[in-house]
Protein backbone atom coordinates (compact mmCIF):
# COMPACT_ATOMS: atom_id res chain seq x y z
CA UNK A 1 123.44 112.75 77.40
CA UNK A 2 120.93 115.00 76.09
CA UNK A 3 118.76 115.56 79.26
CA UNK A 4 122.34 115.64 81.01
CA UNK A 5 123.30 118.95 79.09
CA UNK A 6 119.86 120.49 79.29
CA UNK A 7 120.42 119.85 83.42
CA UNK A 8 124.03 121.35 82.85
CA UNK A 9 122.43 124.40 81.16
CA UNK A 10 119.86 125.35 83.93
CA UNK A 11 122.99 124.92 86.34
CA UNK A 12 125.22 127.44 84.00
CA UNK A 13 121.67 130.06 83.86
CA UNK A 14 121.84 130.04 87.57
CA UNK A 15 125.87 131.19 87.55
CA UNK A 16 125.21 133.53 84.59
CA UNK A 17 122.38 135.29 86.44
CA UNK A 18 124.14 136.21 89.93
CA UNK A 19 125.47 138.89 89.27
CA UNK A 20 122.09 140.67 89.02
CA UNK A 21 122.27 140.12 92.58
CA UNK A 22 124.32 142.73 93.22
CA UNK A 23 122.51 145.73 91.17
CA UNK A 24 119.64 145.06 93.46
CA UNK A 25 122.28 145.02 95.87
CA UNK A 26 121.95 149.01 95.23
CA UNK A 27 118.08 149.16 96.12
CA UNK A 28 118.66 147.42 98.95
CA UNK A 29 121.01 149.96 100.62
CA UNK A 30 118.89 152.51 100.51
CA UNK A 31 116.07 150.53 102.04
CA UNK A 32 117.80 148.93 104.59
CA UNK A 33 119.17 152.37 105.77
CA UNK A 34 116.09 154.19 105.48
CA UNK A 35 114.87 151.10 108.10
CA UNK A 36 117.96 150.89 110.25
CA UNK A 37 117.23 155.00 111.16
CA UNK A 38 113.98 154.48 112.12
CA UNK A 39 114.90 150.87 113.74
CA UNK A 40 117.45 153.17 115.72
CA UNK A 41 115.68 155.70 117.09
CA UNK A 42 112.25 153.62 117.71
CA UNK A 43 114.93 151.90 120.17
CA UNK A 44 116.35 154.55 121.82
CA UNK A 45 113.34 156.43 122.39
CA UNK A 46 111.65 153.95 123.81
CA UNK A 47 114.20 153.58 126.30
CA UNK A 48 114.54 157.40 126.91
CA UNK A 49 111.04 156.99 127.63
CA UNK A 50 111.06 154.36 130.33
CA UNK A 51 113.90 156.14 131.60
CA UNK A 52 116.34 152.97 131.07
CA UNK A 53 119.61 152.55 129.64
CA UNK A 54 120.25 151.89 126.03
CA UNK A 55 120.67 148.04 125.01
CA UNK A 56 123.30 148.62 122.23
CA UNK A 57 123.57 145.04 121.34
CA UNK A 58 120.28 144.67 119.62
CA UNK A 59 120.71 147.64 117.87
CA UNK A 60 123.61 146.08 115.77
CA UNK A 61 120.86 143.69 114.00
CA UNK A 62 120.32 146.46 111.02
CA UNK A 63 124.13 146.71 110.70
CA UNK A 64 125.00 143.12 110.97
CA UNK A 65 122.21 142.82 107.37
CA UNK A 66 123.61 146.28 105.69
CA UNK A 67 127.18 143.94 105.66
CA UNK A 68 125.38 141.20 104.19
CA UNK A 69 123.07 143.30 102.08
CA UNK A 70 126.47 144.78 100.53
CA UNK A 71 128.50 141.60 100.25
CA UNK A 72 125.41 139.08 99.65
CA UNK A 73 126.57 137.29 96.32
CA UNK A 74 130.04 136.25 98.43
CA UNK A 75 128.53 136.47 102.11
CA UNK A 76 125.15 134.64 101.66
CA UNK A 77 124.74 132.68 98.88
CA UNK A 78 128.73 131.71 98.68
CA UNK A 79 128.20 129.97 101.98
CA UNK A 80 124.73 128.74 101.91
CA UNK A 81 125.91 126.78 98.57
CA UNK A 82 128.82 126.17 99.94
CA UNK A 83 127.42 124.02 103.21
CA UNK A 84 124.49 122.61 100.36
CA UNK A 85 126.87 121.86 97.44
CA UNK A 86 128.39 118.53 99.57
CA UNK A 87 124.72 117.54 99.82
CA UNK A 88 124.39 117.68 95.91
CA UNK A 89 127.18 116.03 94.97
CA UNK A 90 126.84 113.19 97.13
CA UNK A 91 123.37 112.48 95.76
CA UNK A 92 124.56 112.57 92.54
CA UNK A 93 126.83 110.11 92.70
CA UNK A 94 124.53 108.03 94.53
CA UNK A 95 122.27 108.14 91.58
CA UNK A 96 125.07 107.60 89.18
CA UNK A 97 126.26 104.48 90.79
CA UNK A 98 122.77 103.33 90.89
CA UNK A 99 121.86 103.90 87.11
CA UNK A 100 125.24 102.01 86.00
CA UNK A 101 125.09 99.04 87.68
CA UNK A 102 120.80 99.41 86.33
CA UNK A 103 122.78 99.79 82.68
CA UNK A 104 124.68 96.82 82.84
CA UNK A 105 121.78 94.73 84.10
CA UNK A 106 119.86 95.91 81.74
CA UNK A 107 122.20 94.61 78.97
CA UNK A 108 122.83 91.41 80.80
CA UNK A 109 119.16 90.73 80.82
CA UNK A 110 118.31 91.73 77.10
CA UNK A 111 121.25 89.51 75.92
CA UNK A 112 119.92 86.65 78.06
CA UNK A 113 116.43 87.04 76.93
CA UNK A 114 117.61 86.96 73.10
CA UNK A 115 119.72 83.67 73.85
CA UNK A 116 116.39 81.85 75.77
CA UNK A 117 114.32 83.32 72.33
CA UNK A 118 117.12 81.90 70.15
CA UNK A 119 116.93 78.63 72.24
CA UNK A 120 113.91 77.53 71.07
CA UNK A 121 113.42 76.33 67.84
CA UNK A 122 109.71 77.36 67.72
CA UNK A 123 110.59 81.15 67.86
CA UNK A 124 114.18 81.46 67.15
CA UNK A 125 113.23 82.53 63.61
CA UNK A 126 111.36 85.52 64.45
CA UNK A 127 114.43 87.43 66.20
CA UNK A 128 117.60 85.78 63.93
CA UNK A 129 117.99 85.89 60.80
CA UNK A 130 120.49 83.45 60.36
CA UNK A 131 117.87 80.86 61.65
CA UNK A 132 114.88 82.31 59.51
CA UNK A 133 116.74 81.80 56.27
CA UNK A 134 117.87 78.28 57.83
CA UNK A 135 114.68 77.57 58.22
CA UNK A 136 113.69 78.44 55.06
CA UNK A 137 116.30 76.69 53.43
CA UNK A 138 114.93 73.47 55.33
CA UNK A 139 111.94 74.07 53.49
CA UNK A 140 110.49 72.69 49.96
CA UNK A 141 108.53 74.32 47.31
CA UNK A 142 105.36 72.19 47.72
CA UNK A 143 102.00 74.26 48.60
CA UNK A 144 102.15 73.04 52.12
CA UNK A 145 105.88 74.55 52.31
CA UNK A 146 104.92 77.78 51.19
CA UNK A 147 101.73 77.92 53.26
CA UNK A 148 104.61 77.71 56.23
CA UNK A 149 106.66 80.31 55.00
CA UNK A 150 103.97 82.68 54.26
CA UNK A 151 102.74 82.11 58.21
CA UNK A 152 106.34 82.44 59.23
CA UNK A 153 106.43 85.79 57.50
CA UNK A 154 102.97 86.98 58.83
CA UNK A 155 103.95 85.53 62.23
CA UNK A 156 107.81 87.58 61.82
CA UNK A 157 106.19 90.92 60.73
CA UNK A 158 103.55 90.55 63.88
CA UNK A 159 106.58 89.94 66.25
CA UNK A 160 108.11 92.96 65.15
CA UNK A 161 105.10 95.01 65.05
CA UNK A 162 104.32 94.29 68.59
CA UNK A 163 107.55 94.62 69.83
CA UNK A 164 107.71 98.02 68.13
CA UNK A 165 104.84 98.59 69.75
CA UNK A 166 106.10 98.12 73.37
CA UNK A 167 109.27 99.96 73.09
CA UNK A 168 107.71 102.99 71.16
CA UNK A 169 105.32 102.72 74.43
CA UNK A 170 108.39 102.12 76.86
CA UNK A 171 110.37 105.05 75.24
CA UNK A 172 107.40 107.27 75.32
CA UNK A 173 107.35 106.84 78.91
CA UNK A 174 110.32 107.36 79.41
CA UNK A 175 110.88 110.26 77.92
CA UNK A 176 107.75 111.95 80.09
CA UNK A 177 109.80 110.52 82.82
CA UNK A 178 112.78 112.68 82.22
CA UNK A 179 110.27 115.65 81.17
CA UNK A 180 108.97 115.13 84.70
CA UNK A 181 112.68 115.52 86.66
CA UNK A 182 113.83 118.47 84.23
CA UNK A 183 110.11 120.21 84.94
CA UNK A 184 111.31 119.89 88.83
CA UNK A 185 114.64 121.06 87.86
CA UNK A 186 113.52 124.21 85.83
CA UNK A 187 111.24 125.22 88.28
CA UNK A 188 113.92 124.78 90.93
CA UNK A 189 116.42 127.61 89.00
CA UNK A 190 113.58 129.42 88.25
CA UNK A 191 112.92 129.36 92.31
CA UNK A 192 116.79 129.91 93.06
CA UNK A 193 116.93 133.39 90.51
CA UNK A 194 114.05 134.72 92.30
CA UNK A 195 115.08 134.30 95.94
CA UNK A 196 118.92 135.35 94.83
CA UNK A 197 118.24 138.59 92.73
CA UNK A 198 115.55 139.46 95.36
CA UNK A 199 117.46 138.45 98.54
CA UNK A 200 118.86 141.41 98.92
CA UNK A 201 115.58 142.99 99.14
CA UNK A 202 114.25 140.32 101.95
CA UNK A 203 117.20 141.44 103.71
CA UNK A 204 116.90 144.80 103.68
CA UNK A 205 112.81 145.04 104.44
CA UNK A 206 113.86 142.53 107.69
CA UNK A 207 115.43 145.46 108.93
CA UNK A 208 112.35 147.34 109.71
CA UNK A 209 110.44 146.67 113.06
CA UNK A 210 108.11 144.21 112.26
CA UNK A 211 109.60 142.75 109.18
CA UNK A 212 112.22 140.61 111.18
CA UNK A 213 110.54 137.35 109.96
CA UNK A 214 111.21 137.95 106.17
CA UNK A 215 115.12 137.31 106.74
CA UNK A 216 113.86 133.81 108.46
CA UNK A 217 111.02 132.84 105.62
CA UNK A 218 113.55 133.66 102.91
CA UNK A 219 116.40 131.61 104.28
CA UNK A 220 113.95 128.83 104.59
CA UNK A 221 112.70 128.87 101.60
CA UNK A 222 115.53 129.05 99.70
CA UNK A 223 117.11 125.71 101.64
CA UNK A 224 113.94 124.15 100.68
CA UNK A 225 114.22 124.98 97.40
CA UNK A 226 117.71 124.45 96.69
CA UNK A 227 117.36 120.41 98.14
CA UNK A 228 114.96 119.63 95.69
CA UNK A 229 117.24 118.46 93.51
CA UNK A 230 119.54 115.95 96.48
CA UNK A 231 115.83 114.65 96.88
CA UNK A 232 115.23 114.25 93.42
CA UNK A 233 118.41 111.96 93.15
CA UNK A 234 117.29 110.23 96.01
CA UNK A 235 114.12 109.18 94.36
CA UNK A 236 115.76 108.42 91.09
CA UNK A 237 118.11 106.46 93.09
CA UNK A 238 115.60 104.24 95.24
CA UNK A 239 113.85 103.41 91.45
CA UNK A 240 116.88 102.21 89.71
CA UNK A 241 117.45 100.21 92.39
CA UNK A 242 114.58 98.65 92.82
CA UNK A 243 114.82 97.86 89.31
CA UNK A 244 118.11 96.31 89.80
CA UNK A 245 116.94 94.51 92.24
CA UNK A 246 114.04 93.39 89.20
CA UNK A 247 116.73 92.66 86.86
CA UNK A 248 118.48 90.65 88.93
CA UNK A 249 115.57 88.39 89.96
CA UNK A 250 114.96 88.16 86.18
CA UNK A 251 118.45 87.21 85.11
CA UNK A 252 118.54 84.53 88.16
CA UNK A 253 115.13 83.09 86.42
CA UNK A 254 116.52 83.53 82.81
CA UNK A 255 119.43 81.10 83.40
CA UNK A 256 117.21 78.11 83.65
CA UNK A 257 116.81 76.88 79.88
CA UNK A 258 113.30 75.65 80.26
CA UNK A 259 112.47 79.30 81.33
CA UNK A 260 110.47 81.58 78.87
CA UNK A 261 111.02 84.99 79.32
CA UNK A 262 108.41 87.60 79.12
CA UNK A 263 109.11 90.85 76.70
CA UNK A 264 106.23 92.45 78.21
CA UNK A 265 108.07 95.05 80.43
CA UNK A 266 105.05 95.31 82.76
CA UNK A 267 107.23 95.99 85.41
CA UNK A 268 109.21 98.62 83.83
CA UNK A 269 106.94 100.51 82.44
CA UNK A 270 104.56 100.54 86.14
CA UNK A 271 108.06 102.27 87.60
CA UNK A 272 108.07 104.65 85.24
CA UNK A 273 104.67 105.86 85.61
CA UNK A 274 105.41 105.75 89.13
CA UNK A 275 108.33 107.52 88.78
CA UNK A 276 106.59 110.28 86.98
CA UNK A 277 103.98 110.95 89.62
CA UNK A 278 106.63 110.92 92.24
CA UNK A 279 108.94 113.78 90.80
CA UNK A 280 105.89 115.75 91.53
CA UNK A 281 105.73 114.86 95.29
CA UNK A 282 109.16 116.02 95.46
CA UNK A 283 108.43 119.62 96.86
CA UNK A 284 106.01 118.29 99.40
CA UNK A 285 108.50 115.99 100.54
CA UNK A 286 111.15 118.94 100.94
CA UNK A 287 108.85 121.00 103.07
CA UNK A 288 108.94 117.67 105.41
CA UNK A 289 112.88 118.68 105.92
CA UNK A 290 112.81 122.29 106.40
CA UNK A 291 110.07 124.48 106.84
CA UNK A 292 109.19 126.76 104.54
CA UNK A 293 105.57 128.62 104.19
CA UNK A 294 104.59 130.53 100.87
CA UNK A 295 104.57 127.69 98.06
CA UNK A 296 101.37 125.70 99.39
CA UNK A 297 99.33 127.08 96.43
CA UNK A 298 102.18 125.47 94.15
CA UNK A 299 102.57 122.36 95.43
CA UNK A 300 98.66 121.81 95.93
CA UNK A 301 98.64 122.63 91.91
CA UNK A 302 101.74 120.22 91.52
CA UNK A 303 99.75 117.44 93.29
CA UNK A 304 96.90 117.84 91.48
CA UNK A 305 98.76 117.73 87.85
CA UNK A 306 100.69 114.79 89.62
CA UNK A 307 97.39 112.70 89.99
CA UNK A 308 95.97 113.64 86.07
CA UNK A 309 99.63 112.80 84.64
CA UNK A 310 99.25 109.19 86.36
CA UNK A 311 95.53 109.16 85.25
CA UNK A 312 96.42 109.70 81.74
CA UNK A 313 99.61 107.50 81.34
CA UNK A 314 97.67 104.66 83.45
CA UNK A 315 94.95 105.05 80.61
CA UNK A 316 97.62 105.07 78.23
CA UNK A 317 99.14 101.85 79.61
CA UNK A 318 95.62 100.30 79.72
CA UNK A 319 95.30 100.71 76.25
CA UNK A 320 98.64 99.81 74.90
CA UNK A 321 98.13 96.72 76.77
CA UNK A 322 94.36 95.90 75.87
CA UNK A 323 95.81 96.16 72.08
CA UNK A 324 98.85 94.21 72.16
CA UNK A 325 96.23 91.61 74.35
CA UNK A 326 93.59 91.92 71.32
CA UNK A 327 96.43 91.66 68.45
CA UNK A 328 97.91 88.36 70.40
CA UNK A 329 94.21 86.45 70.63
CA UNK A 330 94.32 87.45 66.89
């Protein structure tokens, strides 16, 4: 719930910083004027000069953007979000059907694995405590006897230690993992206040001859921008459910008794460093949808600090597992 309301509050920024929109609304105005005159007569002397008759259609182009320069928070970005917001929220809940049917496997699976632990007598002591004090009670005080219950204590405490071990590891990971998606998402507001407070601006230099491709880039790029998040669900999506898809194969294996499960979480924990070098592929995977020049430079850097991320947490998985590996042949 916590990354939730830190998502909720980068959505509420956006809202809250609109209306600055409109005071460079103001700017704007006087810009776009200034380059509708000269847009205006460049026109019709050039066709005074040819000696031909005055297109007035083109000529309402500079018009047509003073109307949206001075209604842009309702005109533009009202309806651009409006036609995106469907794509959003139907994402979303994509993703949120995806991650609870990913919960309740998950706690299908862990109360499984617990019962197939508890099944055997050989290590049903080290995760119940009803059956380590059984055992002990089964126990005498001869040296032998305590010779077994100091090794069942040694072999309890290691247990715990290494599973402490792998879910301080799995947590870790997974906290980078939702570090990585609200990165993405910050950078995405951050993207969306620029091109909104400035829009007006875009518009209004599009209005001079020569310019007329800033009104195109601008659109583009904020589309781009603004489905980064619809393809970040996606990809959160398409990784619980291949996990589901994990947990099921898991939970078919689990119900055979003579099955012993593995606590590793290899496979978990090589999703989420996938995962994590993924959100950063997002933006290039964007551009793929609409075209949008200007934030090459960005997403080469992204890329780049995609591939050291995985570097480091595939060391980092190397050596949790070459420890846990060295304390087991121990």
């Amino acid at each position: 719930m916590e990354w939730n309301n830190l998502h909720e509050v980068l959505r509420s920024l956006y809202d809250d910083m609109m209306p600055l929109a409109a005071d460079m609304a103001a700017v704007a105005k006087g810009l776009a004027g200034l380059g509708a005159l000269f847009y205006v007569a460049l026109k019709v002397w050039q066709a005074l000069s040819r000696a031909e008759p005055i297109d007035v259609f083109p000529l309402l182009r500079p018009f047509a953007l003073g109307l949206c320069i001075m209604f842009f928070p309702t005109i533009v970005l009202g309806t651009i979000n409006a036609v995106l917001s469907p794509v959003v929220t139907g994402t979303h809940a994509i993703l949120e059907d995806q991650v609870l049917d990913l919960n309740q496997l998950q706690q299908q699976k862990d109360q499984l694995e617990y019962e197939a632990v508890v099944r055997n007598p050989e290590t049903a002591y080290m995760v119940s405590d009803e059956e380590f004090d059984k055992k002990l009670e089964e126990l005498g005080w001869s040296p032998t006897d305590i010779g077994t219950m100091a090794g069942m204590y040694m072999d309890r405490t290691a247990y715990q230690v290494e599973k402490a071990l792998k879910d301080w590891f799995r947590n870790l990971l997974e906290i980078l993992f939702q570090a990585a998606a609200l990165v993405i998402d910050t950078i995405r507001t951050f993207f969306l206040i620029v091109l909104s407070i400035l829009g007006p601006i875009a518009f209004a230099i599009s209005v001079w001859d020569g310019f007329q491709s800033t009104l195109t880039q601008w659109l583009t790029r904020y589309v781009s921008v603004y489905l980064w998040l619809p393809v970040a669900d996606l990809f959160s999506s398409m990784l619980a459910r291949i996990q589901s898809l994990i947990l099921e194969q898991d939970i078919q294996m689990l119900a055979d008794p003579t099955y012993i499960p593995d606590t590793s979480n290899t496979v978990y924990i090589i999703f989420m460093i996938i995962g994590i070098i993924g959100y950063f592929t997002i933006p290039t995977v964007t551009g793929w949808i609409i075209q949008a020049g200007g934030a090459g430079n960005f997403t080469r850097n992204v890329n780049q600090t995609a591939m050291k991320a995985g570097n480091i947490a595939g060391a980092g998985a190397g050596s949790a597992t070459g420890n846990i590996s060295g304390q087991l042949l121990k």
